[in-house]
PDB file of N, CA and C in Angstrom:
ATOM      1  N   UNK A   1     109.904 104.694  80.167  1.00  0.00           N
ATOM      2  CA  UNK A   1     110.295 103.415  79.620  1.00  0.00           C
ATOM      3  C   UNK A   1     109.507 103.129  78.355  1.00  0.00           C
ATOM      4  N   UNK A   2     110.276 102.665  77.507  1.00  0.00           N
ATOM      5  CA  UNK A   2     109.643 102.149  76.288  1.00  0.00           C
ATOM      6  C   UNK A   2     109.058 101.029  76.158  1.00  0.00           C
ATOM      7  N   UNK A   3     107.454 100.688  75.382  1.00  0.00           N
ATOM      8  CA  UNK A   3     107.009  99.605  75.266  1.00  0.00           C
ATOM      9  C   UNK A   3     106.252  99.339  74.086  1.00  0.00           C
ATOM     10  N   UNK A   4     106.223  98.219  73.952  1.00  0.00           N
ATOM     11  CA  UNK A   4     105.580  97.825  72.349  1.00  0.00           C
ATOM     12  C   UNK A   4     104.525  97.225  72.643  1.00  0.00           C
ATOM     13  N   UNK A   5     103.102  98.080  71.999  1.00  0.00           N
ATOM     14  CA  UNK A   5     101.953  97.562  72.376  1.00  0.00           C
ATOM     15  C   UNK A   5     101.316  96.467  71.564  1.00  0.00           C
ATOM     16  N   UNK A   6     102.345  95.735  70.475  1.00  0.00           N
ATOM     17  CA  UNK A   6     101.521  94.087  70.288  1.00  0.00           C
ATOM     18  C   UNK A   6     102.326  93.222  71.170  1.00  0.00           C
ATOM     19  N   UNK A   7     103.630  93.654  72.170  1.00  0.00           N
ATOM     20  CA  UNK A   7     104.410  92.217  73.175  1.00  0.00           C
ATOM     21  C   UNK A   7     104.000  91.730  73.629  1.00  0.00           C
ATOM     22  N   UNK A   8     103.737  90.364  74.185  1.00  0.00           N
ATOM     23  CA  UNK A   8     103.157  89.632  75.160  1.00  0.00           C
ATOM     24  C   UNK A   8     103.671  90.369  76.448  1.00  0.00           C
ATOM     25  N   UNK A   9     104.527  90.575  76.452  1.00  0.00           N
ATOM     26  CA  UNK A   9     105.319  90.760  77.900  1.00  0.00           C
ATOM     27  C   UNK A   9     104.821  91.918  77.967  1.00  0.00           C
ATOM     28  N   UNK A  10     104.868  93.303  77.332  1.00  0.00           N
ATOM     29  CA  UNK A  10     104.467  94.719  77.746  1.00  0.00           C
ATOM     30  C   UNK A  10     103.424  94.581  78.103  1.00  0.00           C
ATOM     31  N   UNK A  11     102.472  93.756  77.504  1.00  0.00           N
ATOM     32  CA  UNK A  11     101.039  93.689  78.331  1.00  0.00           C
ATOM     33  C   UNK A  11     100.591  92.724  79.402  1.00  0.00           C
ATOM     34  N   UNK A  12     101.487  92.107  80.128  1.00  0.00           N
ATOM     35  CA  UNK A  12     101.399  91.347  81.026  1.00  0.00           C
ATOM     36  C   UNK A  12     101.844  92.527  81.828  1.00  0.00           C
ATOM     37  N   UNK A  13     103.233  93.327  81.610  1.00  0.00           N
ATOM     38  CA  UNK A  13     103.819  94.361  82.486  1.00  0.00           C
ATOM     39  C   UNK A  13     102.635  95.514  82.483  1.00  0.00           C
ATOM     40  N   UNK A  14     101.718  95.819  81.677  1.00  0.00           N
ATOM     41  CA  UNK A  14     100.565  96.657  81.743  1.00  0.00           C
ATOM     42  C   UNK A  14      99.620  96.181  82.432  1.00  0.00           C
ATOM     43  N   UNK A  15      99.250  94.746  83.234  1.00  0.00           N
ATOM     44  CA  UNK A  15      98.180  94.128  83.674  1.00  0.00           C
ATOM     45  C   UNK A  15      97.257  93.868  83.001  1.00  0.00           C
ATOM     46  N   UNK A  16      97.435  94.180  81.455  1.00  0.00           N
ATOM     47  CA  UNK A  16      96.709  93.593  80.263  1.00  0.00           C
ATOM     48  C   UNK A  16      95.898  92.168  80.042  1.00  0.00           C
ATOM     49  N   UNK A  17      97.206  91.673  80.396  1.00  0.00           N
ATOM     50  CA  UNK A  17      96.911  90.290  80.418  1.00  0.00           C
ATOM     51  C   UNK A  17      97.385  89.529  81.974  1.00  0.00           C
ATOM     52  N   UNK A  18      96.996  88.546  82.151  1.00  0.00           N
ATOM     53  CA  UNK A  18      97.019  88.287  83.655  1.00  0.00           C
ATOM     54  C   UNK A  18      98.347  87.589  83.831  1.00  0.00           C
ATOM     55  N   UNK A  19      98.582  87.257  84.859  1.00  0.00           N
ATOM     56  CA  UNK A  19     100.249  86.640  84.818  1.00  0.00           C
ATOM     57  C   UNK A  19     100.131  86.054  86.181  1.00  0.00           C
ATOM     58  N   UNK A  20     100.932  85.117  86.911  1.00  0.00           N
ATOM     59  CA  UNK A  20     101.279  84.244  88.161  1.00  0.00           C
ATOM     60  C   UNK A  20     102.833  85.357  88.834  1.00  0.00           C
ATOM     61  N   UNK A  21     102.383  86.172  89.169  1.00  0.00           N
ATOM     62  CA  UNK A  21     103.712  87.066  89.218  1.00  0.00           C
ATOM     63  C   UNK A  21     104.160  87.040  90.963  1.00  0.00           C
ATOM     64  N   UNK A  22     105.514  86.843  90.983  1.00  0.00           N
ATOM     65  CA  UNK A  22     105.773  86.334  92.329  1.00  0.00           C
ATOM     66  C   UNK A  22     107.152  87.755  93.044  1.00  0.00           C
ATOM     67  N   UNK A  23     107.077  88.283  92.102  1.00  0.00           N
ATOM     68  CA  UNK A  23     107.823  89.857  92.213  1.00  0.00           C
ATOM     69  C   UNK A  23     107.801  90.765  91.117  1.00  0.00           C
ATOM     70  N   UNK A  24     107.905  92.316  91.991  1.00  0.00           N
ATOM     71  CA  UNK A  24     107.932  93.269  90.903  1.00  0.00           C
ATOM     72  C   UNK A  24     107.645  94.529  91.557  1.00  0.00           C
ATOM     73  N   UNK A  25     108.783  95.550  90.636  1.00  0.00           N
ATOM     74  CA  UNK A  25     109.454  97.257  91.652  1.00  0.00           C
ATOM     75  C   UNK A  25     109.281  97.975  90.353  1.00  0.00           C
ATOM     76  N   UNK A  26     110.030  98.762  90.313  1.00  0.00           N
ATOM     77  CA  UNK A  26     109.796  99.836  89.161  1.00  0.00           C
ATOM     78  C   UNK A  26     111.157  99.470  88.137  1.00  0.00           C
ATOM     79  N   UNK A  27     111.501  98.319  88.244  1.00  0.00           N
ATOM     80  CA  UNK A  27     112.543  98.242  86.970  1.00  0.00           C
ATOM     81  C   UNK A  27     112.341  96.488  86.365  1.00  0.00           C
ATOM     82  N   UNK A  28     111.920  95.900  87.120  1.00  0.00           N
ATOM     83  CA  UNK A  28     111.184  94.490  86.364  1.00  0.00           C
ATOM     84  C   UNK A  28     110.134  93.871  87.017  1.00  0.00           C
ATOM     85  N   UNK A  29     109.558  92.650  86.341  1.00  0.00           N
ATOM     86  CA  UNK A  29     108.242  92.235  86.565  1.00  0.00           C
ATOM     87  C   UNK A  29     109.117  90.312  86.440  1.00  0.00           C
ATOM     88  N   UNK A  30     108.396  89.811  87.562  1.00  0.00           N
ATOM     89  CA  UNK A  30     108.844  88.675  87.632  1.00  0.00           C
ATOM     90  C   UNK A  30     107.572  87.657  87.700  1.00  0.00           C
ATOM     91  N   UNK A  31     107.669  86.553  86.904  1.00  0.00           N
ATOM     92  CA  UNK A  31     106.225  85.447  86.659  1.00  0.00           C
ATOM     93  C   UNK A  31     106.502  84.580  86.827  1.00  0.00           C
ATOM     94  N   UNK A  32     105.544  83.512  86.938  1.00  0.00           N
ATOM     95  CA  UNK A  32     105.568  82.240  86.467  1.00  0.00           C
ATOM     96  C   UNK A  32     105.809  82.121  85.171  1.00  0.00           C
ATOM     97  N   UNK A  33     106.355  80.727  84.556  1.00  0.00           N
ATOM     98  CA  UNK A  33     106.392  80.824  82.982  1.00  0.00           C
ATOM     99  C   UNK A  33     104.737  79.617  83.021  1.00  0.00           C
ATOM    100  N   UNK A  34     104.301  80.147  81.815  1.00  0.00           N
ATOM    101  CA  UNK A  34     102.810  79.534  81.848  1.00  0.00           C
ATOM    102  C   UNK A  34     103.611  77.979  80.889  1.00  0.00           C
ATOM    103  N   UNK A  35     104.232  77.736  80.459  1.00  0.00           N
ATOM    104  CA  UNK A  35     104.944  76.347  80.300  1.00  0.00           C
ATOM    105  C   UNK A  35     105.887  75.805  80.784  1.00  0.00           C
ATOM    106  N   UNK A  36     105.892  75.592  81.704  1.00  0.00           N
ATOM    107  CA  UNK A  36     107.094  75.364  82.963  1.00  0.00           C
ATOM    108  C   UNK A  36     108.134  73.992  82.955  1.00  0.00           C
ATOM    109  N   UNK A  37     109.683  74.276  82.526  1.00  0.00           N
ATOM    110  CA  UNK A  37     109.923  72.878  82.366  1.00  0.00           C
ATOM    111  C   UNK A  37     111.227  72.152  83.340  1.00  0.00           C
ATOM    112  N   UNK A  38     110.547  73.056  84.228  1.00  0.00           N
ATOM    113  CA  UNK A  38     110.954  72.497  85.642  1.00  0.00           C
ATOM    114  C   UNK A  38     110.093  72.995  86.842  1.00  0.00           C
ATOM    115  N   UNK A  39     110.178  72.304  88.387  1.00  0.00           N
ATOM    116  CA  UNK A  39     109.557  72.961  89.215  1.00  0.00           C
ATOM    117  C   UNK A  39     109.252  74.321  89.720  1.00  0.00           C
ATOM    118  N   UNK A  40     110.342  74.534  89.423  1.00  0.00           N
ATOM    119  CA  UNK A  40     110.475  76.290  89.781  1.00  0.00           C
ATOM    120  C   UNK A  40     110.884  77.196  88.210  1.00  0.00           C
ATOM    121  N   UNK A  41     110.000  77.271  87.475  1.00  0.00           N
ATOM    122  CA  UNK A  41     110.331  77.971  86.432  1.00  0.00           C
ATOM    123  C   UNK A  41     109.788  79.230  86.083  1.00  0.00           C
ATOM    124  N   UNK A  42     110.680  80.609  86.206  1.00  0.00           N
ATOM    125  CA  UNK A  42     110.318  82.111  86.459  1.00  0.00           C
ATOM    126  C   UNK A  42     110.363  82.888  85.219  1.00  0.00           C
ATOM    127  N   UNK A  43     110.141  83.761  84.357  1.00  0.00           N
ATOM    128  CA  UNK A  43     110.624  84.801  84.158  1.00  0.00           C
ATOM    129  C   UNK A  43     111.298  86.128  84.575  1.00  0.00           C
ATOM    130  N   UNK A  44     112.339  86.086  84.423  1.00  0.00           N
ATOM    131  CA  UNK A  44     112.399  87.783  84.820  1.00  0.00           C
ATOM    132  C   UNK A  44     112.399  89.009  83.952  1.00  0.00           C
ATOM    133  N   UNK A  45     111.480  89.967  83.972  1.00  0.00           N
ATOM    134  CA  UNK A  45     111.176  90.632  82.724  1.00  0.00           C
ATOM    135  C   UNK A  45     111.573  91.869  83.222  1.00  0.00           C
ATOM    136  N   UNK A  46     112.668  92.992  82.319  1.00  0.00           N
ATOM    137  CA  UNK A  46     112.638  94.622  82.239  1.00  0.00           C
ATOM    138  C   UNK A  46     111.081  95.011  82.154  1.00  0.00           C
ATOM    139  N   UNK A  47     111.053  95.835  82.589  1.00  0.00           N
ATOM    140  CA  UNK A  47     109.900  96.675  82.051  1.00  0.00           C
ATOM    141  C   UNK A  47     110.230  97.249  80.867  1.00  0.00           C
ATOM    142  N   UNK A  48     110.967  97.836  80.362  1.00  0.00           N
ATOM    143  CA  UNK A  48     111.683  98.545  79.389  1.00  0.00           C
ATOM    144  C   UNK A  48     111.502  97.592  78.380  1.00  0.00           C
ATOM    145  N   UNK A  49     110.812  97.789  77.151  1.00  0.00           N
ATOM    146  CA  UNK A  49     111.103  96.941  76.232  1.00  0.00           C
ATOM    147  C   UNK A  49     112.571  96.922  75.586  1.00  0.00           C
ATOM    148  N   UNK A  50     112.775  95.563  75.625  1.00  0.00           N
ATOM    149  CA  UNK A  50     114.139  95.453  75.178  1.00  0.00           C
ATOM    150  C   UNK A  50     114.344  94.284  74.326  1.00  0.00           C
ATOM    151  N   UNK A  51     113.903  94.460  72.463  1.00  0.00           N
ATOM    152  CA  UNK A  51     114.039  93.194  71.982  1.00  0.00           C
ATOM    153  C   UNK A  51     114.707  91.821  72.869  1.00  0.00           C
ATOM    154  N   UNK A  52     115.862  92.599  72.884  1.00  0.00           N
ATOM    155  CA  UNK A  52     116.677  90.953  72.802  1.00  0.00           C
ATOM    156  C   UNK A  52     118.309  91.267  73.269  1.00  0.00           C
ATOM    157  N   UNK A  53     119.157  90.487  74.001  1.00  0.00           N
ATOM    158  CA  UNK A  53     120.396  90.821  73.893  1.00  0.00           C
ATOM    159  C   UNK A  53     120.949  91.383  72.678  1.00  0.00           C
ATOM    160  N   UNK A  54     120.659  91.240  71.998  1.00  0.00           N
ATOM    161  CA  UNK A  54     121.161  91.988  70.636  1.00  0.00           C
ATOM    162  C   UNK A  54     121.090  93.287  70.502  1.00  0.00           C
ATOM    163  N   UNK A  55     119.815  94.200  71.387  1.00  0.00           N
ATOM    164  CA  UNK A  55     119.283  94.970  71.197  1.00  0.00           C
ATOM    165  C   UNK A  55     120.102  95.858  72.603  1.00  0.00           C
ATOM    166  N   UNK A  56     120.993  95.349  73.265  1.00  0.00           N
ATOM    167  CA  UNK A  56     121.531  95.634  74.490  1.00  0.00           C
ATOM    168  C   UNK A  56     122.374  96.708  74.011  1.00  0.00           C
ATOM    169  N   UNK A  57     121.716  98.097  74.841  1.00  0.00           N
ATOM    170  CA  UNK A  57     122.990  99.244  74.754  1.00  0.00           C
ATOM    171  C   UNK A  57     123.975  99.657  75.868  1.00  0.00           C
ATOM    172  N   UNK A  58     124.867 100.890  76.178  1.00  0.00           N
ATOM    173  CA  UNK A  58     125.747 100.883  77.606  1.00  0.00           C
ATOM    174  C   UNK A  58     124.711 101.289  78.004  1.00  0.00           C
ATOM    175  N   UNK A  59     123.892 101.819  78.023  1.00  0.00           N
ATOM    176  CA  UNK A  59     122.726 102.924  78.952  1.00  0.00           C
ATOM    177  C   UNK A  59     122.002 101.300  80.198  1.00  0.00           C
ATOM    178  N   UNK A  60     122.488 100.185  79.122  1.00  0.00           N
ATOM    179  CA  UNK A  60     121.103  99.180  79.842  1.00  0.00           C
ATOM    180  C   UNK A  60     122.311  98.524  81.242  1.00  0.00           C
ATOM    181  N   UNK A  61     123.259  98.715  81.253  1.00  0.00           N
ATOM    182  CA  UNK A  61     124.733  97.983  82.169  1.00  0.00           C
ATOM    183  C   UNK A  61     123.875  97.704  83.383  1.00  0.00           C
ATOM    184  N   UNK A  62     123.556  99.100  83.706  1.00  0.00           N
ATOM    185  CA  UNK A  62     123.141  98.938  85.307  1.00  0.00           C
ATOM    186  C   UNK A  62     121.849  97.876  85.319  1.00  0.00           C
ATOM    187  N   UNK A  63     120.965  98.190  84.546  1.00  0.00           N
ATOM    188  CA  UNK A  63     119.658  97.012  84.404  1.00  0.00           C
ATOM    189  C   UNK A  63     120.226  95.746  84.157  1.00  0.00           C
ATOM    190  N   UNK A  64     121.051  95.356  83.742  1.00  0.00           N
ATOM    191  CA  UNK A  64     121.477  93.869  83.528  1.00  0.00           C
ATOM    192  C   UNK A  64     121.916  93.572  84.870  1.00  0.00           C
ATOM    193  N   UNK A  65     123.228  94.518  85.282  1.00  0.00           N
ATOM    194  CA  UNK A  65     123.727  94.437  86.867  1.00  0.00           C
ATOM    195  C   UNK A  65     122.212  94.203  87.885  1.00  0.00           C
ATOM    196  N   UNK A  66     121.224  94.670  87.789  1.00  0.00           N
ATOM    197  CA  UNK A  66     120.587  95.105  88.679  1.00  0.00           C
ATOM    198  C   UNK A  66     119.906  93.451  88.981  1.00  0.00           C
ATOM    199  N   UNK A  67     119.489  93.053  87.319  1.00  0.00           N
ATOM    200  CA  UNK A  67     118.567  91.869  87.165  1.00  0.00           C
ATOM    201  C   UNK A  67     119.414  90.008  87.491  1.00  0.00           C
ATOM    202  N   UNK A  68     121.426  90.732  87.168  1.00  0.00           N
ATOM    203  CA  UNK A  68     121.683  89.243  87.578  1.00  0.00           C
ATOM    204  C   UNK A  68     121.988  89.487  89.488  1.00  0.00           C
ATOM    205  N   UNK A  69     122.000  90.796  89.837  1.00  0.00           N
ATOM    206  CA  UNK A  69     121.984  90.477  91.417  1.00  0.00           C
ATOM    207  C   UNK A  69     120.631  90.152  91.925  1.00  0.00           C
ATOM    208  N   UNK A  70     119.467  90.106  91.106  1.00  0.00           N
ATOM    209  CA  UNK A  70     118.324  89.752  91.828  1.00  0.00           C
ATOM    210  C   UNK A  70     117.927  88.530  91.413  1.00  0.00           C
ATOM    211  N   UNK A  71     118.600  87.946  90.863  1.00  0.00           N
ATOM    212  CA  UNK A  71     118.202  86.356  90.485  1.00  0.00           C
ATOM    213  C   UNK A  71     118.378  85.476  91.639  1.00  0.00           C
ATOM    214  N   UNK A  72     119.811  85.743  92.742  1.00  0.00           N
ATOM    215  CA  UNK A  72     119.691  84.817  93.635  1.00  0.00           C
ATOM    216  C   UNK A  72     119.334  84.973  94.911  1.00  0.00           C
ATOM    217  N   UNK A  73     118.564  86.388  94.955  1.00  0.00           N
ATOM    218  CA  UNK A  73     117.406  86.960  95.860  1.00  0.00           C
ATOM    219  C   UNK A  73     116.201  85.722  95.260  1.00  0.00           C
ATOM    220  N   UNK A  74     115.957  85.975  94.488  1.00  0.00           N
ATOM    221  CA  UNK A  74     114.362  86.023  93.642  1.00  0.00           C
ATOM    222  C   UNK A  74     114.562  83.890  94.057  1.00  0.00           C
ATOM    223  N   UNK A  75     116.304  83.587  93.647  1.00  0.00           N
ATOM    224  CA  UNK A  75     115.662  81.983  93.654  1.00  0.00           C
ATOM    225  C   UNK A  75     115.307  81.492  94.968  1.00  0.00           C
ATOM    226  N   UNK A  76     116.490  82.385  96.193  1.00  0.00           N
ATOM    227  CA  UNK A  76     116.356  82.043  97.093  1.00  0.00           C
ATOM    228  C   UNK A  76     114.934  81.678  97.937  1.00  0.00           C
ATOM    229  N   UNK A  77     114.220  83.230  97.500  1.00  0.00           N
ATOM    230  CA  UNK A  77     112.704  83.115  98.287  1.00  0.00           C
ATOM    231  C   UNK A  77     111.896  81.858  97.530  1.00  0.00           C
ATOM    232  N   UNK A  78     112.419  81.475  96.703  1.00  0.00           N
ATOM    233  CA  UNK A  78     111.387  80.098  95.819  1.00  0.00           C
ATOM    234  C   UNK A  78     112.300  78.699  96.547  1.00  0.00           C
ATOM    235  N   UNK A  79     112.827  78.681  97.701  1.00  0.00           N
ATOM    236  CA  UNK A  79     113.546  77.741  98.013  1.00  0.00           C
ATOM    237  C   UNK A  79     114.484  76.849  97.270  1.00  0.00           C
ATOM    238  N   UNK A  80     115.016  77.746  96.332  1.00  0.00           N
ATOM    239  CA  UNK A  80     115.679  77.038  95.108  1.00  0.00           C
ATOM    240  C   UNK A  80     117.071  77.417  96.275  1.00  0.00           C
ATOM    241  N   UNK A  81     117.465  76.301  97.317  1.00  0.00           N
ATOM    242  CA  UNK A  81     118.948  76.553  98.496  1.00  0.00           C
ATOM    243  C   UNK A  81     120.136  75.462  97.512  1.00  0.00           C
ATOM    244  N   UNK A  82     119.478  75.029  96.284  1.00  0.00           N
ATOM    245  CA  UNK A  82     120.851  73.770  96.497  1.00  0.00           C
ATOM    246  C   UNK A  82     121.200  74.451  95.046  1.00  0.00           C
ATOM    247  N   UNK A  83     120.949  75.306  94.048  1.00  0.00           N
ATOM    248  CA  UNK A  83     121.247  75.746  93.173  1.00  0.00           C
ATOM    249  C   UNK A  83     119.886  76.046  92.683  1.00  0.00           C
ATOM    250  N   UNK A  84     120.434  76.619  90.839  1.00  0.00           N
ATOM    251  CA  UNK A  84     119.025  77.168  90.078  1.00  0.00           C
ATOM    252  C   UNK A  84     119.912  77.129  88.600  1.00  0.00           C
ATOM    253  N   UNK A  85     119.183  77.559  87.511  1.00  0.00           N
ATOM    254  CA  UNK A  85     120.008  77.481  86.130  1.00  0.00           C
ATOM    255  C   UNK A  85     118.901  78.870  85.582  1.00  0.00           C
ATOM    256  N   UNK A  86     120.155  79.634  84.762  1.00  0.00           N
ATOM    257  CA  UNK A  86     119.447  80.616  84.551  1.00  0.00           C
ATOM    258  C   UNK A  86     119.731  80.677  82.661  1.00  0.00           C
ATOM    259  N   UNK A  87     118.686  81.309  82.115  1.00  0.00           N
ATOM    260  CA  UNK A  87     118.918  80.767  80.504  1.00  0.00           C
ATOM    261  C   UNK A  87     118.255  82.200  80.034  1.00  0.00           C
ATOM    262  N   UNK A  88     119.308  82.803  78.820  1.00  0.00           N
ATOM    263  CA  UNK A  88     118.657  84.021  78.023  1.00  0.00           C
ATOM    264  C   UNK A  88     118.453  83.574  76.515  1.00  0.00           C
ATOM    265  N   UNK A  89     117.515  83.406  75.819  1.00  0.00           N
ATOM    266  CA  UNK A  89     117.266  82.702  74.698  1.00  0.00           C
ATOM    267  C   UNK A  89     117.387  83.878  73.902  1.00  0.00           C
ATOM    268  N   UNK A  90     118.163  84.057  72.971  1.00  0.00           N
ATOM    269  CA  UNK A  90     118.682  85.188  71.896  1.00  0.00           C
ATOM    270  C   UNK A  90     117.775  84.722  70.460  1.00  0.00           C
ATOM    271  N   UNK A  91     117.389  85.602  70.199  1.00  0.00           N
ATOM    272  CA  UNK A  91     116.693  85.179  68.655  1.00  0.00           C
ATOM    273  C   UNK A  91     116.494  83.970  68.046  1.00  0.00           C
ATOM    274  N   UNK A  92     115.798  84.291  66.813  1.00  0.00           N
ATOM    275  CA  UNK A  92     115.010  82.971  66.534  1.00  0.00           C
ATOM    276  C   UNK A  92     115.870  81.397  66.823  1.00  0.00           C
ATOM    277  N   UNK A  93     117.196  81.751  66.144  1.00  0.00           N
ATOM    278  CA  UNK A  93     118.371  80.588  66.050  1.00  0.00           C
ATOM    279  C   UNK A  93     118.503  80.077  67.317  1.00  0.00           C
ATOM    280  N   UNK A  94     118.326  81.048  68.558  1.00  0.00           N
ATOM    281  CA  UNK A  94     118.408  80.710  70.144  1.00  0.00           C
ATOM    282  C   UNK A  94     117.292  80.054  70.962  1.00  0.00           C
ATOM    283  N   UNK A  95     116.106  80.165  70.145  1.00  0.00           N
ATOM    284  CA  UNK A  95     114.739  80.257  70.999  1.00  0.00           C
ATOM    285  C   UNK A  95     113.980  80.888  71.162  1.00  0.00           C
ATOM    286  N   UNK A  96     114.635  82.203  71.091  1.00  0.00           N
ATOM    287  CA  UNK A  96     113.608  83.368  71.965  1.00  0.00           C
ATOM    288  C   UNK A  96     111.749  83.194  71.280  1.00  0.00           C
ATOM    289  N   UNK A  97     111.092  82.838  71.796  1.00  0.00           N
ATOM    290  CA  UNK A  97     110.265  83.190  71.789  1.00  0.00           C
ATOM    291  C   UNK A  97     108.941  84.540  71.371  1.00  0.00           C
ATOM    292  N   UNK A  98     109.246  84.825  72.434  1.00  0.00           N
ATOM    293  CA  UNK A  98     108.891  86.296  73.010  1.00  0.00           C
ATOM    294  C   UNK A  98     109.885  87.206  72.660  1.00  0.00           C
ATOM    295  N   UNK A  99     109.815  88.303  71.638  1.00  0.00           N
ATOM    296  CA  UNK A  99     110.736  89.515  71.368  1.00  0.00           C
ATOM    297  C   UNK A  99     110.955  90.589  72.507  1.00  0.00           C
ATOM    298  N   UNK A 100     111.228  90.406  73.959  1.00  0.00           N
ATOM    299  CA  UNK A 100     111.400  91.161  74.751  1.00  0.00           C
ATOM    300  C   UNK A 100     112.627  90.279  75.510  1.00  0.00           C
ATOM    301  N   UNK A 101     113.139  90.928  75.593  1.00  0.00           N
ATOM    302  CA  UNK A 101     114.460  90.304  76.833  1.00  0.00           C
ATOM    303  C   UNK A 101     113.770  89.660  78.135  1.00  0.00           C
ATOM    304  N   UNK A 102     114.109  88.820  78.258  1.00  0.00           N
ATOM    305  CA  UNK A 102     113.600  87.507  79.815  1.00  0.00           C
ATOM    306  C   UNK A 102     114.862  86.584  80.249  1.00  0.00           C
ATOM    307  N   UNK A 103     114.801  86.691  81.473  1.00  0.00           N
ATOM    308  CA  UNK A 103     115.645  85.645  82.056  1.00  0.00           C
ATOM    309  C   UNK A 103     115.055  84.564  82.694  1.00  0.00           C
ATOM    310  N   UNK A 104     115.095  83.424  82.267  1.00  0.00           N
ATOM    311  CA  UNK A 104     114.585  82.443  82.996  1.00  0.00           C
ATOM    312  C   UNK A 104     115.239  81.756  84.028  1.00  0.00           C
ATOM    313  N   UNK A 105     114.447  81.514  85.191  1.00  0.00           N
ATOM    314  CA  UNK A 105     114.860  80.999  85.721  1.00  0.00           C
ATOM    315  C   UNK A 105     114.751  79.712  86.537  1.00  0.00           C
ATOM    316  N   UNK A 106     115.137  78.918  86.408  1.00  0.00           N
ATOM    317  CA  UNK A 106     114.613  77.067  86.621  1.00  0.00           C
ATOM    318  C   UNK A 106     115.546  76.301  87.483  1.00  0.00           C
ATOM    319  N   UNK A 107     114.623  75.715  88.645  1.00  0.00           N
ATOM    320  CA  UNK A 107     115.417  74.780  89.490  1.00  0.00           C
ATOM    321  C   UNK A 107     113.967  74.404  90.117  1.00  0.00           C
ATOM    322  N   UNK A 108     114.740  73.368  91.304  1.00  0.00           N
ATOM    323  CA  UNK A 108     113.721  72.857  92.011  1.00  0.00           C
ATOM    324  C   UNK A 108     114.021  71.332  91.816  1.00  0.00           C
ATOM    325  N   UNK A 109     114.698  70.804  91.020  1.00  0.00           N
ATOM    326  CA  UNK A 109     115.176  69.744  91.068  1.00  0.00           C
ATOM    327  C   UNK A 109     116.218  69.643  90.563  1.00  0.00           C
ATOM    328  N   UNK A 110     116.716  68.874  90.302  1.00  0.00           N
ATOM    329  CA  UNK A 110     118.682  68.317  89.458  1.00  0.00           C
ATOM    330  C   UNK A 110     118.611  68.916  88.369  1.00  0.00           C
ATOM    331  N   UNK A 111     118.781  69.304  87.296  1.00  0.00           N
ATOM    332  CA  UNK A 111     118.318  69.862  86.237  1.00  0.00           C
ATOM    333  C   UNK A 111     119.867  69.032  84.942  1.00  0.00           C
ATOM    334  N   UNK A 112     119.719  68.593  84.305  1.00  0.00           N
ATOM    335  CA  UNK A 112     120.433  67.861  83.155  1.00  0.00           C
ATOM    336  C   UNK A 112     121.511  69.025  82.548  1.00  0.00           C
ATOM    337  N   UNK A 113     122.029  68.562  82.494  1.00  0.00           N
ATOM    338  CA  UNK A 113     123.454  69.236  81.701  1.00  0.00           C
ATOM    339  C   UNK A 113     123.013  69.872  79.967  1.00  0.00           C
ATOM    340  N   UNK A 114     123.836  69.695  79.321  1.00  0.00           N
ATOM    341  CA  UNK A 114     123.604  70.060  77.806  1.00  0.00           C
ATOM    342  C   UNK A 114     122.451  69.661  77.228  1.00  0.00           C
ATOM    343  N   UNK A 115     122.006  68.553  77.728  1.00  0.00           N
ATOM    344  CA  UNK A 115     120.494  67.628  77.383  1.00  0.00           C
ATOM    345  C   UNK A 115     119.280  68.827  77.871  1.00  0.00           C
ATOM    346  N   UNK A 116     119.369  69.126  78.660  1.00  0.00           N
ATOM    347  CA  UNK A 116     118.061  70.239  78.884  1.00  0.00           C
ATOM    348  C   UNK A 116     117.715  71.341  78.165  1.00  0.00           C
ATOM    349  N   UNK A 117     116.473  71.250  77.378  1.00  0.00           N
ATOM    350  CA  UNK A 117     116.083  71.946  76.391  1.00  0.00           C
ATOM    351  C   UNK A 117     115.028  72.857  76.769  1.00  0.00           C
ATOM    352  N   UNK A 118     115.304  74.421  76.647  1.00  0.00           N
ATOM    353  CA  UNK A 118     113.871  75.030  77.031  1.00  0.00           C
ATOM    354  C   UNK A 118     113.152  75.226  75.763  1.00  0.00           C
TER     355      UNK A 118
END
């Protein structure tokens, strides 16, 4: 797997840097987000560095398949039973943050329609 050694994320996925991590196998790494803007707010990270949806090739199908069937594993064990909202922030114009592909994931309470801003 490929990784970029200035990412925040490759070095959280290296144990570089420390993380609140509440799952993780040999194809992603799952955290707390250290700014949380809801009760239950996760990352779900490839290991694989992967800029950004943009950066998405066919080789990655099965890793996307793999990461949206484990989202409602991953909310379930966080007692997220009445729903969850899941958000991919695409480049600068989108949000993204962090230049590695992440899925967030947030519930734990009602969560606002179009008004909710990560």
């Amino acid at each position: 797997m490929t990784t970029d050694s200035d990412c925040l994320f490759c070095k959280i996925i290296k144990g570089e840097i420390p993380s609140d991590q509440v799952y993780s196998d040999e194809q992603v790494i799952v955290f707390k987000d250290i700014n949380p803007k809801a009760p239950v707010h996760l990352l779900i990270v490839p290991r694989e560095h992967i800029k950004s949806l943009n950066e998405l090739e066919e080789k990655h199908d099965v890793l996307m398949a793999y990461i949206m069937r484990l989202l409602p594993k991953i909310a379930k064990e966080q007692g997220l039973n009445n729903g969850f909202r899941t958000v991919i922030n695409t480049g600068p114009g989108g949000g993204q943050e962090v230049f590695h592909l992440h899925v967030h994931l947030l519930g734990g309470e009602r969560l606002s329609g179009a008004g909710f801003v990560m």
